[in-house]
Protein backbone atom coordinates (compact mmCIF):
# COMPACT_ATOMS: atom_id res chain seq x y z
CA UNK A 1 17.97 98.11 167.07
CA UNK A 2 15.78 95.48 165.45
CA UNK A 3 13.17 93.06 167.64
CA UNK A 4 15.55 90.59 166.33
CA UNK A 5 18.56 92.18 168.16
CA UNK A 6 16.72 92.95 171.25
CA UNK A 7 14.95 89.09 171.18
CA UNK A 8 18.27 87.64 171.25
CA UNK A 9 19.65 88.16 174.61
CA UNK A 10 16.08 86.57 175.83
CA UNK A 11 16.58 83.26 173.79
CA UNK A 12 19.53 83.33 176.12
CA UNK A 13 17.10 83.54 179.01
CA UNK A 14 17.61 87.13 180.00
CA UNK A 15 14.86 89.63 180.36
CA UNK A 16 15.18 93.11 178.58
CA UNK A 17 13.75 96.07 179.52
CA UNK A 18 14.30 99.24 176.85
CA UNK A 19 13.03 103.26 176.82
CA UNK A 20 12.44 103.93 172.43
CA UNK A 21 11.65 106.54 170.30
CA UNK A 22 9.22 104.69 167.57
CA UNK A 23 7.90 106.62 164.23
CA UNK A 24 4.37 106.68 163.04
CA UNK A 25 3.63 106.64 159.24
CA UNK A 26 2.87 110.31 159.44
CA UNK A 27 6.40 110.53 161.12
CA UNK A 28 4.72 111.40 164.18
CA UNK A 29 7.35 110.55 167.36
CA UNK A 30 6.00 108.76 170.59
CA UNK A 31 7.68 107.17 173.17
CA UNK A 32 7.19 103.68 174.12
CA UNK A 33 8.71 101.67 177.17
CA UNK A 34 9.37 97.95 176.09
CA UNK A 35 9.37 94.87 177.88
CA UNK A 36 10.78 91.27 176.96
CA UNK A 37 10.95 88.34 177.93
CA UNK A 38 10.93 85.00 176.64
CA UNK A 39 7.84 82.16 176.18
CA UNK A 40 8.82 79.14 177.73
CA UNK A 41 6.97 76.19 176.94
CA UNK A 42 5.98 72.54 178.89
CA UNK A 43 9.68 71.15 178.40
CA UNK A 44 10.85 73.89 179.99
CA UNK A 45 12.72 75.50 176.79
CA UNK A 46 12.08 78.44 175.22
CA UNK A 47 9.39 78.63 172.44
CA UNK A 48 9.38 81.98 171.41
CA UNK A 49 9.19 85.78 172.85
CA UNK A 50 6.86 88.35 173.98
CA UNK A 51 6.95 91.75 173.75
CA UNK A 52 4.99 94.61 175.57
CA UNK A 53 5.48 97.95 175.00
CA UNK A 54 4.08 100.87 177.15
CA UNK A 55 3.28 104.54 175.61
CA UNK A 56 4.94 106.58 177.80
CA UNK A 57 4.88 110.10 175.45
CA UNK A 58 2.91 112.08 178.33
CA UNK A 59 5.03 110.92 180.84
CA UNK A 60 7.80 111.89 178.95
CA UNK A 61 6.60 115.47 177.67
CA UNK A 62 5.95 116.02 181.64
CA UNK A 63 9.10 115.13 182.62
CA UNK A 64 10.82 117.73 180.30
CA UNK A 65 8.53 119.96 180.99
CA UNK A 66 9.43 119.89 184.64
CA UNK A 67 13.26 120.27 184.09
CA UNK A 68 12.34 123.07 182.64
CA UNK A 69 10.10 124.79 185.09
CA UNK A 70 13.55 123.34 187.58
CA UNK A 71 15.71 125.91 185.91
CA UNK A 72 13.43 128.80 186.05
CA UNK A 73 13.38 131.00 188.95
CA UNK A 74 9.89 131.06 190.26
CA UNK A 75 9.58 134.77 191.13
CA UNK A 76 11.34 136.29 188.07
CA UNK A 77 11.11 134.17 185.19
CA UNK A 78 14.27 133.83 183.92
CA UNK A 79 16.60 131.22 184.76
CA UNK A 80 17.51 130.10 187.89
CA UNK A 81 21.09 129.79 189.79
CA UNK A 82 21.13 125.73 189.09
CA UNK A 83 20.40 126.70 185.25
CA UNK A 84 23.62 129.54 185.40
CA UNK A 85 25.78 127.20 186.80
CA UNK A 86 25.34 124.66 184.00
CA UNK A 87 25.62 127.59 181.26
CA UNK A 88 28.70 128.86 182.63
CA UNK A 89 30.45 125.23 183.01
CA UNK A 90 29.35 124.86 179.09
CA UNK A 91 30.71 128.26 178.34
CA UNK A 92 33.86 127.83 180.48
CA UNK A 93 34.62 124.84 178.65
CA UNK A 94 33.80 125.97 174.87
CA UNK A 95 35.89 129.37 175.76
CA UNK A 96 38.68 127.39 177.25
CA UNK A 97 38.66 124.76 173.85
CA UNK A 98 38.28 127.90 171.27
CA UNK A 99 40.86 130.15 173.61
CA UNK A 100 37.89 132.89 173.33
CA UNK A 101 36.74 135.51 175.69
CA UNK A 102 33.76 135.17 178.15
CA UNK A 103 32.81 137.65 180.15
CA UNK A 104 30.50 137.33 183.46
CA UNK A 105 28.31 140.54 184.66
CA UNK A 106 27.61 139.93 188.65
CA UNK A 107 24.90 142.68 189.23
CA UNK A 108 23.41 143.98 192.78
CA UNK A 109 20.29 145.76 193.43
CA UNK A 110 21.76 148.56 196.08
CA UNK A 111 20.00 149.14 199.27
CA UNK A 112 17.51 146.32 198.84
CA UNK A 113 16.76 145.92 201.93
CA UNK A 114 15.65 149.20 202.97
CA UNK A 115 13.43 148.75 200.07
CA UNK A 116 12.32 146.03 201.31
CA UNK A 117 11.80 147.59 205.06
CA UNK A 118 10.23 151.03 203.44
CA UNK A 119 7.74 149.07 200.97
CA UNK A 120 7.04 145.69 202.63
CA UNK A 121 8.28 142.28 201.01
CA UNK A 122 5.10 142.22 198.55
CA UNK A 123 6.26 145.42 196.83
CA UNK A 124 10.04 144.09 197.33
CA UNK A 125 9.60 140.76 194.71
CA UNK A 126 7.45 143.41 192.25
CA UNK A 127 10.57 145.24 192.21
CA UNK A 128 12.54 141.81 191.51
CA UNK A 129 10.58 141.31 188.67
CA UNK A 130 10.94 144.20 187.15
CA UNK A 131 14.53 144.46 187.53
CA UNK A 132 15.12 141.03 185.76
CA UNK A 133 12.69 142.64 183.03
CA UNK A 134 15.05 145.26 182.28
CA UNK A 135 18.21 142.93 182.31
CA UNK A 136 16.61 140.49 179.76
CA UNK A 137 15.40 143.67 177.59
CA UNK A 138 18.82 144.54 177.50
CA UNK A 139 20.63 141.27 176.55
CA UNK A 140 18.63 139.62 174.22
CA UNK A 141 21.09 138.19 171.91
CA UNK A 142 20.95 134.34 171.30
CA UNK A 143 24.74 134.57 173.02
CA UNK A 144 23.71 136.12 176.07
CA UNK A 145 22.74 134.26 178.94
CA UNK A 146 20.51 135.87 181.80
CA UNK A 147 19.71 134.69 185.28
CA UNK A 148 19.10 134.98 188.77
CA UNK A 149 21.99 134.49 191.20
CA UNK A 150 20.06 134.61 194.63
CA UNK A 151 18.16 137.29 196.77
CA UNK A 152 18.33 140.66 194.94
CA UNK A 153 22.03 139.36 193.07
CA UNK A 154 21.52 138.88 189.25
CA UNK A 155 24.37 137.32 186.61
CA UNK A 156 24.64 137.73 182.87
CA UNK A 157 27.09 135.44 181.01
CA UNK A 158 28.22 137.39 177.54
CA UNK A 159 30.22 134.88 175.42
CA UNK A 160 33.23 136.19 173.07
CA UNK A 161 33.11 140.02 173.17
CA UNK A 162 35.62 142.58 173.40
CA UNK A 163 36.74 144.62 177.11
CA UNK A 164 35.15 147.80 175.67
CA UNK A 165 31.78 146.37 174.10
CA UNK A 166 31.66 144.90 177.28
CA UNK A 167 32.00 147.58 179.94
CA UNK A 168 29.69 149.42 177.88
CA UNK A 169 26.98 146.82 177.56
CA UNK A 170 27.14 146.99 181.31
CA UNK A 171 26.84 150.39 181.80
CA UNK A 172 24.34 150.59 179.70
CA UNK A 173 22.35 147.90 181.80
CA UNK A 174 23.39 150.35 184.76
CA UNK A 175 21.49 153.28 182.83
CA UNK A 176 18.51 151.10 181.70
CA UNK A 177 17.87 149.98 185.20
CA UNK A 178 18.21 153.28 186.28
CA UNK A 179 15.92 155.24 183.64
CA UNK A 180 13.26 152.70 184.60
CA UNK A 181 12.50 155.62 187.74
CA UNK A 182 11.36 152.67 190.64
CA UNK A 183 11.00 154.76 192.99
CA UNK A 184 13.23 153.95 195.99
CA UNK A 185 13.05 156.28 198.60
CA UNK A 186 15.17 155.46 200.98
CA UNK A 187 18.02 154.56 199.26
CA UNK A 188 21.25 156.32 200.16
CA UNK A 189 22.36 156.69 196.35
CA UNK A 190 19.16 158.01 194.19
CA UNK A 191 15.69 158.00 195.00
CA UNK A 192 15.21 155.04 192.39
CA UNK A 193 16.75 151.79 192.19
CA UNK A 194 19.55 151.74 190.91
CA UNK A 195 21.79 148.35 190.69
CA UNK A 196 26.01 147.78 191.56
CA UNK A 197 27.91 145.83 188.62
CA UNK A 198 30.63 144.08 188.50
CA UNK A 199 32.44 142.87 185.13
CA UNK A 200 35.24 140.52 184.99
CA UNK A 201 36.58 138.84 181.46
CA UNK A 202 39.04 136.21 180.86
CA UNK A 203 40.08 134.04 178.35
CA UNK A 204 40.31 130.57 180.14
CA UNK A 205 43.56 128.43 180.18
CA UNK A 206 44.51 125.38 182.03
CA UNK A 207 45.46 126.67 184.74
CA UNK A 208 42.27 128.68 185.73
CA UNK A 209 38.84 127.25 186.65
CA UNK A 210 35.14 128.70 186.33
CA UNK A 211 35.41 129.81 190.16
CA UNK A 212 37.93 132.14 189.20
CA UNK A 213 35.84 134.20 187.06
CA UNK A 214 33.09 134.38 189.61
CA UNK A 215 35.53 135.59 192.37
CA UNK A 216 36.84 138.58 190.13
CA UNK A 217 33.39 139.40 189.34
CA UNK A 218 32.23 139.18 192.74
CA UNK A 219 35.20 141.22 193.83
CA UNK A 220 34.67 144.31 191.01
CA UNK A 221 30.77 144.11 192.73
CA UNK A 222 31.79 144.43 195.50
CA UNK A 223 34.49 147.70 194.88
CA UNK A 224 31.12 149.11 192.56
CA UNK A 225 29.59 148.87 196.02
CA UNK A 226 32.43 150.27 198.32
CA UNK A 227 32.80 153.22 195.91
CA UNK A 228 29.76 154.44 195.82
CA UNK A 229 27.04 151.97 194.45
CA UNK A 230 25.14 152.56 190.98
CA UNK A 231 28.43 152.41 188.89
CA UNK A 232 30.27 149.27 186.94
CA UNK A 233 33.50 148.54 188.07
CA UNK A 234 35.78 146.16 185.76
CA UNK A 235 39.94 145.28 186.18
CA UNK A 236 40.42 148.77 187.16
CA UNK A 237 37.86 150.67 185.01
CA UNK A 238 35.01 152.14 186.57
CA UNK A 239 32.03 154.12 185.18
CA UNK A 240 29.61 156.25 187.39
């Protein structure tokens, strides 16, 4: 508002204190934090106002600059597990307003820790970071949403997409990861790394919430796991 409107709550004696957005003339943006409060003179009454106002730009860019870096997975690069679980409450919500699909890919590198054990811990979060390369090369579409779950578990959110697209999106992950020839030599299912999926898709409704779609992704990760590993398992459709 106006210095007028924010000067007349301290002709009633208050103080006001107020974060703004002011304009240059070359329409450059800073902000400024304002303080107000009013001049009182010998009678005791008040003669007028004062005003400062703080530039607090830096502080600001810093401070969105470090809710950033907060949803950004140290290690990997790409966004964290606090950063998925806000993307997939948005998504929830905009699928279950719209009555569209969303989809949820709950991925597992197998045998981790052996590769961890045979290589050492060093060569372990190399192989971390490479894996989440190959998982954002592969869904790079404004729409798709990429991040790491915890440990050696990664998630992809894919909004609005049909069952088949889908499971072959997925499988094609499966391949990519696979193609990439890490060399893992004491895994039990390929000597490279090779990653579990699970796929689940629904199209939200009142009665469901976001946790649902989790658990039947974590459960199809889980059967990708029991039946054999390096394979995508989806509501009863599984590729190898």
């Amino acid at each position: 508002g106006s210095f007028q409107e924010l000067a007349a709550p301290l002709l009633e004696g208050e103080h006001v204190t107020r974060d703004m957005v002011l304009s240059t003339y070359f329409e450059r943006l800073f902000h400024v934090h304002l303080r107000g409060s009013a001049i009182v003179d010998e009678h005791f009454e008040i003669a007028g106002t004062l005003f400062l106002h703080t530039d607090v730009t830096e502080q600001k860019r810093l401070e969105a600059e470090l809710e950033q870096l907060s949803r950004i997975d140290g290690l990997t690069g790409i966004h964290n597990r606090r950063s998925f679980d806000d993307r997939l409450a948005h998504e929830w919500r905009r699928a279950r307003r719209e009555q569209s699909r969303l989809s949820l890919i709950m991925l597992d590198i197998d045998a981790f820790k052996r590769y961890n054990d045979h290589y050492g811990h060093q060569e372990g979060d190399a192989c971390l970071k490479q894996v989440a390369a190959g998982i954002a090369e592969t869904f790079q579409r404004p729409g798709d949403f990429v991040a790491r779950y915890g440990g050696e578990e990664f998630a992809v959110i894919i909004a609005d997409e049909g069952d088949a697209l889908t499971v072959a999106q997925a499988d094609r992950l499966r391949a990519h990861i696979e193609a990439m020839a890490l060399p893992h030599a004491d895994s039990p299912t390929a000597d490279v790394v090779t990653v579990s999926i699970g796929l689940a898709t629904m199209t939200p409704v009142e009665s469901d919430d976001m946790a649902s779609l989790i658990q039947r992704a974590d459960d199809a990760l889980y059967r990708a796991k029991e039946e054999g590993r390096n394979r995508v398992c989806h509501s009863g459709v599984e590729l190898s």
